[in-house]
C-alpha atoms as a PDB file:
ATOM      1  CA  UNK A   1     -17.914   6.237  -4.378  1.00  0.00           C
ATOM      2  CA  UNK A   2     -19.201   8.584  -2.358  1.00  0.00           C
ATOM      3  CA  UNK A   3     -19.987   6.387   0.220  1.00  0.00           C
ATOM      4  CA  UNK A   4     -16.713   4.645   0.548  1.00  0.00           C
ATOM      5  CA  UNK A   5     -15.066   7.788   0.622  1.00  0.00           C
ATOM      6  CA  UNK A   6     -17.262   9.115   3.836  1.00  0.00           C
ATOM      7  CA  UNK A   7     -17.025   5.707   5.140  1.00  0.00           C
ATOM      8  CA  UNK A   8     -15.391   6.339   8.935  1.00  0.00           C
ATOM      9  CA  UNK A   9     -13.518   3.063   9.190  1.00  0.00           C
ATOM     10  CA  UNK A  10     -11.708   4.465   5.664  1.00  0.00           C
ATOM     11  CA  UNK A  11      -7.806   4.852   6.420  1.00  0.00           C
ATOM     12  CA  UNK A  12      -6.599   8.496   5.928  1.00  0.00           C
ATOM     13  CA  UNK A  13      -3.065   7.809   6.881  1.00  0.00           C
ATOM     14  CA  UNK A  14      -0.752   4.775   5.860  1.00  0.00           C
ATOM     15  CA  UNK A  15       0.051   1.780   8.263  1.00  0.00           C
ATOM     16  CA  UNK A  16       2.330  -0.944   8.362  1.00  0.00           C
ATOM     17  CA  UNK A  17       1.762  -4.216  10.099  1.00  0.00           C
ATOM     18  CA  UNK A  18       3.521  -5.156  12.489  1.00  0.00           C
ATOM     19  CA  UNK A  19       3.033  -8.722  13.934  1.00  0.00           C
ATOM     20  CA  UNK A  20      -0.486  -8.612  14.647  1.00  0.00           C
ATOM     21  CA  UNK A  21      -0.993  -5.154  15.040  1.00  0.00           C
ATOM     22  CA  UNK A  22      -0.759  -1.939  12.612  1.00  0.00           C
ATOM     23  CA  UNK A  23       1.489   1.159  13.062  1.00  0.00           C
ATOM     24  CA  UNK A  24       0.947   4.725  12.001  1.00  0.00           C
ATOM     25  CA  UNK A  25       3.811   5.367   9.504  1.00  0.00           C
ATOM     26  CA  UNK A  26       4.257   8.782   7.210  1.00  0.00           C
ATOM     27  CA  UNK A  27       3.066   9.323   3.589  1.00  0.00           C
ATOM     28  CA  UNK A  28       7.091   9.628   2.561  1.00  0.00           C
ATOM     29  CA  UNK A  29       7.785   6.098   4.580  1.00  0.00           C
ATOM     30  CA  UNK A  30       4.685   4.520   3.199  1.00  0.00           C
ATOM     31  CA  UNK A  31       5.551   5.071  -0.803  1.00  0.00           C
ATOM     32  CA  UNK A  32       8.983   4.668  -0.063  1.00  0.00           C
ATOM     33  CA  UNK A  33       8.428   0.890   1.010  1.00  0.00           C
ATOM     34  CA  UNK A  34       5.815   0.613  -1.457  1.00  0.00           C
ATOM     35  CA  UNK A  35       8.849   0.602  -4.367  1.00  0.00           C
ATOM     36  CA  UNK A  36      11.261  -1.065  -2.600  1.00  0.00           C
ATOM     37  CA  UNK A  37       8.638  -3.963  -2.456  1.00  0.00           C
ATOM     38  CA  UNK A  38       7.786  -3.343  -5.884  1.00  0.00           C
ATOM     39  CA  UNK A  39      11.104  -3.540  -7.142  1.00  0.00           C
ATOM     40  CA  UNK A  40      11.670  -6.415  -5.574  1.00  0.00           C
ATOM     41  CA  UNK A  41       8.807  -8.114  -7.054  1.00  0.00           C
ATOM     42  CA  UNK A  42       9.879  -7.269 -10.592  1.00  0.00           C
ATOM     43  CA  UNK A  43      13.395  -8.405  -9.599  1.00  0.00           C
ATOM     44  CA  UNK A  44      12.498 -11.891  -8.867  1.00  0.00           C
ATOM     45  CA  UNK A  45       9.251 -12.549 -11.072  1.00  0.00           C
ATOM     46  CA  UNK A  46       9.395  -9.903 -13.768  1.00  0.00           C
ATOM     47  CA  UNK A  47       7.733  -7.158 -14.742  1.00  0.00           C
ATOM     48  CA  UNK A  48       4.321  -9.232 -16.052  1.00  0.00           C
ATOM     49  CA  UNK A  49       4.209  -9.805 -12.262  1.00  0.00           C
ATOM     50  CA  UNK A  50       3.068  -6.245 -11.644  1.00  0.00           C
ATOM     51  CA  UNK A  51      -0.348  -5.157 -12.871  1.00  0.00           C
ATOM     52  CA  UNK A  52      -2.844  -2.450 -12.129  1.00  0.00           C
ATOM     53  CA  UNK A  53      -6.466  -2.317 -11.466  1.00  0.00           C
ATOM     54  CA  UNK A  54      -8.498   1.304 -11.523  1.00  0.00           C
ATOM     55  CA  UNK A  55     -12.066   0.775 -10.681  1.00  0.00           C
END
């Protein structure tokens, strides 16, 4: 893990896509858009819909 974590292409702030491109957006943004998507997702599919993977 080490390695990936050193890695210097590694993101170390979020980013939203935009088009074809990627923005710089803030850590409060980010998660905030992260559960509005979520919820969304469980809206319309359900909560099996949603899983988690920790490696």
């Amino acid at each position: 893990m080490g390695g990936l974590h050193h890695d210097p292409d590694r993101l170390r702030t979020p980013v939203r896509r935009v088009g074809d491109t990627f923005e710089l957006i803030g850590w409060d943004e980010a998660l905030a858009e992260i559960g509005r998507r979520l919820r969304r997702i469980r809206r319309e599919h359900g909560p099996s819909a949603i899983g988690m993977y920790s490696y």
